[in-house]
C-alpha atoms as a PDB file:
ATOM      1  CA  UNK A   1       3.266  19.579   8.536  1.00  0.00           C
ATOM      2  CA  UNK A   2       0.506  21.141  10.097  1.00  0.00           C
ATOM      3  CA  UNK A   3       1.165  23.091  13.928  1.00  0.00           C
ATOM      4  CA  UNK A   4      -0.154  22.921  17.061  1.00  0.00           C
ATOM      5  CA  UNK A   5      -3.608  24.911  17.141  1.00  0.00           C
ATOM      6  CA  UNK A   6      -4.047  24.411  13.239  1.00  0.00           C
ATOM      7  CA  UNK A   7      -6.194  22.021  11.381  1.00  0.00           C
ATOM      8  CA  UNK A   8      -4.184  18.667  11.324  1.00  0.00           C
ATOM      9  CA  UNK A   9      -1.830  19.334  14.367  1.00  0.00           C
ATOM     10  CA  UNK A  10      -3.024  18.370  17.400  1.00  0.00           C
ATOM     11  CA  UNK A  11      -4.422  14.970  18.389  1.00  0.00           C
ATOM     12  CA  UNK A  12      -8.339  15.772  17.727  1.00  0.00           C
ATOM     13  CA  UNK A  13      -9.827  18.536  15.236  1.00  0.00           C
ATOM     14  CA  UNK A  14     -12.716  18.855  13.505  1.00  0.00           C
ATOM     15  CA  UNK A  15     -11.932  15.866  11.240  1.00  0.00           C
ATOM     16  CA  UNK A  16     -12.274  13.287  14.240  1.00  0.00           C
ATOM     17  CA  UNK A  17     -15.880  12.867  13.997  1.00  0.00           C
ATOM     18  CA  UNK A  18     -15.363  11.401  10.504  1.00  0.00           C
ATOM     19  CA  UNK A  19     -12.500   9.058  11.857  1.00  0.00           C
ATOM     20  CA  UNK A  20     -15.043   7.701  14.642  1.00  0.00           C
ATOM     21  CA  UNK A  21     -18.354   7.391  11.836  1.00  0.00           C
ATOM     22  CA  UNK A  22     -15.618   5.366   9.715  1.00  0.00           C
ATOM     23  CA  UNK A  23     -14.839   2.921  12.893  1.00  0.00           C
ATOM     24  CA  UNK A  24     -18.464   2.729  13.766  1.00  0.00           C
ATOM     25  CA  UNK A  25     -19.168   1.558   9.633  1.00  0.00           C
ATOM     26  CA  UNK A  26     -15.951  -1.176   9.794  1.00  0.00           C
ATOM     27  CA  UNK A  27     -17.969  -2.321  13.433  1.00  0.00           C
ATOM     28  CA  UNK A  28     -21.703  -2.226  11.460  1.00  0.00           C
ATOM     29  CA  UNK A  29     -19.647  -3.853   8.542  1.00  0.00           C
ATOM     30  CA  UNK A  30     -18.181  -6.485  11.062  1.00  0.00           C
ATOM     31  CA  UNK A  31     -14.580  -6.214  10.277  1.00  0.00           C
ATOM     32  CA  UNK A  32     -12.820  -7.944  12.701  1.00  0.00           C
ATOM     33  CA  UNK A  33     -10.580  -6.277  15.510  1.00  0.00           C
ATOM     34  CA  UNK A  34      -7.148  -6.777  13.436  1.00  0.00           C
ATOM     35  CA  UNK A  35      -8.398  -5.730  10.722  1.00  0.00           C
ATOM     36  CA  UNK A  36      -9.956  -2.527  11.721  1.00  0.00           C
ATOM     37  CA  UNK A  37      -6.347  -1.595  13.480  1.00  0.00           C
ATOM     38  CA  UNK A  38      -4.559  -2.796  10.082  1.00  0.00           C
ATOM     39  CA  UNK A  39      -6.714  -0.033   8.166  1.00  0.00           C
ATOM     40  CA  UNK A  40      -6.352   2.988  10.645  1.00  0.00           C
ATOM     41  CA  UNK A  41      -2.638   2.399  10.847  1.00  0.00           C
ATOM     42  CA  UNK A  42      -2.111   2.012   7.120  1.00  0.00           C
ATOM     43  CA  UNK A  43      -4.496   4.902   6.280  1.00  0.00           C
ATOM     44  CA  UNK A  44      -2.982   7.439   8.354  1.00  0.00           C
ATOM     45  CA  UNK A  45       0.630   5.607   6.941  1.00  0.00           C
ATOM     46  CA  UNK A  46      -0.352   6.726   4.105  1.00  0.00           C
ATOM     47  CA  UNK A  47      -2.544   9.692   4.411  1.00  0.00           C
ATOM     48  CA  UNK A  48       0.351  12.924   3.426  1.00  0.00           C
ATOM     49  CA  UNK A  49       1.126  10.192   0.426  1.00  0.00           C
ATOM     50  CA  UNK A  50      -2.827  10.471  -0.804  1.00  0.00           C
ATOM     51  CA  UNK A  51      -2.435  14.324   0.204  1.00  0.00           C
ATOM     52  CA  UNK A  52       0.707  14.992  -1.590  1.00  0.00           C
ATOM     53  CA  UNK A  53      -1.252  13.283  -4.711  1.00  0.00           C
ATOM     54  CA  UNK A  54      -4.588  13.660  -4.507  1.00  0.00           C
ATOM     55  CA  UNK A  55      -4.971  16.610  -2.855  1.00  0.00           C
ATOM     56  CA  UNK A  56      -8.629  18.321  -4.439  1.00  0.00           C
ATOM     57  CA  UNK A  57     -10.045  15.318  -1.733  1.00  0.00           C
ATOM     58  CA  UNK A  58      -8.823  16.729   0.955  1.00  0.00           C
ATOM     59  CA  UNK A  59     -10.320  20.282   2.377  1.00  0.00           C
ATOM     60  CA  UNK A  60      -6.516  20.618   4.047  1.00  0.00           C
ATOM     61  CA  UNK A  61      -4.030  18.946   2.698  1.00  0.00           C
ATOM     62  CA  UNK A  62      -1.446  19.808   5.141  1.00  0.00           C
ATOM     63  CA  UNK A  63       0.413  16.661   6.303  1.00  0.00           C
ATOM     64  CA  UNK A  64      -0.704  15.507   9.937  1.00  0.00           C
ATOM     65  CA  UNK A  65       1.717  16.539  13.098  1.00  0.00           C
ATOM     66  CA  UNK A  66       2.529  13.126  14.636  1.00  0.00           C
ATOM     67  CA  UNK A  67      -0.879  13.714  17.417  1.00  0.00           C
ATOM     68  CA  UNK A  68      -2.732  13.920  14.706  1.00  0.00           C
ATOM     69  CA  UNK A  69      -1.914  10.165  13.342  1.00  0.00           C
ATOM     70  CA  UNK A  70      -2.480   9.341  16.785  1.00  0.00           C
ATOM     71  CA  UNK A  71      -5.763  10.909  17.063  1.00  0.00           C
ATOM     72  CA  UNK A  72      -6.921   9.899  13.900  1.00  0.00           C
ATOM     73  CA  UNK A  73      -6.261   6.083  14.810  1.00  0.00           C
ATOM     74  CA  UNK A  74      -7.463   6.580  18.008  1.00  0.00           C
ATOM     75  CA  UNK A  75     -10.792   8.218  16.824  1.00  0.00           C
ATOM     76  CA  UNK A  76     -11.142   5.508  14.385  1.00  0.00           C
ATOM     77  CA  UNK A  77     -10.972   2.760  16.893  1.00  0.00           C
ATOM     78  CA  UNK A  78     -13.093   4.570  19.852  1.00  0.00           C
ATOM     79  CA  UNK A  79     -15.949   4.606  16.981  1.00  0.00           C
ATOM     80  CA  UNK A  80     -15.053   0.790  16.412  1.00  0.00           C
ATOM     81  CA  UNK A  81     -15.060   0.317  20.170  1.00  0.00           C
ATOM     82  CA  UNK A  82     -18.404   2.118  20.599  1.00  0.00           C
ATOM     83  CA  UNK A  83     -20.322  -0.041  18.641  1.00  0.00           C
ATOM     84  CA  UNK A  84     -18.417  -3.334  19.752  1.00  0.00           C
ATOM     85  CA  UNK A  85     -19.205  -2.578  23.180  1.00  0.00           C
ATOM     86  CA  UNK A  86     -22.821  -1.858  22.644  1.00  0.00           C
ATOM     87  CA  UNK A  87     -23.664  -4.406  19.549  1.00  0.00           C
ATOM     88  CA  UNK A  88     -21.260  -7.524  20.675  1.00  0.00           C
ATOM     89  CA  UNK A  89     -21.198  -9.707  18.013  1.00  0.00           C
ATOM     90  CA  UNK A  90     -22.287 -12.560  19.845  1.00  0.00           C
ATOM     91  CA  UNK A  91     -25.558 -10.408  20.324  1.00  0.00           C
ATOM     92  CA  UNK A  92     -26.034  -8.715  16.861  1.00  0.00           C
ATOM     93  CA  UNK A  93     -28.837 -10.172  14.498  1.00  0.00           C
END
């Protein structure tokens, strides 16, 4: 499990960014609320699995501290929220 000050161990790194661009293409996408909070949770649930297994995908496979899963989720849904809040859906095309 990854430290505090290293890649993967505190609530927001350099990986973040991608979290948020993956909420922003579930809002684009128009997944629905639930939905985009089911697939952050179960993704970072089963992130260190897809490490432990897969790991040539991932530039550091260390397994994420606990603020890490946190950030990750919470990235992933501020991207969501971004683009909810500016695009309702009631308003989008």
């Amino acid at each position: 499990m990854a430290g505090p000050g290293e890649i993967n161990g505190d609530y927001f790194d350099r990986y973040s960014f991608g979290h948020a661009a993956f909420g922003v293409m579930m809002a684009l996408g128009r997944v629905p609320p639930w939905a985009a909070v089911f697939t952050a949770v179960v993704f970072e649930s089963s992130e260190d699995w897809l490490k432990d297994n897969f790991a040539p995908l991932f530039p550091y496979a260390t397994h994420d501290s606990p603020k890490g899963y946190v950030g990750d989720i919470a990235s992933t849904l501020a991207g969501y929220a971004a683009i909810r809040l500016a695009f309702p859906p009631e308003s989008a095309p």
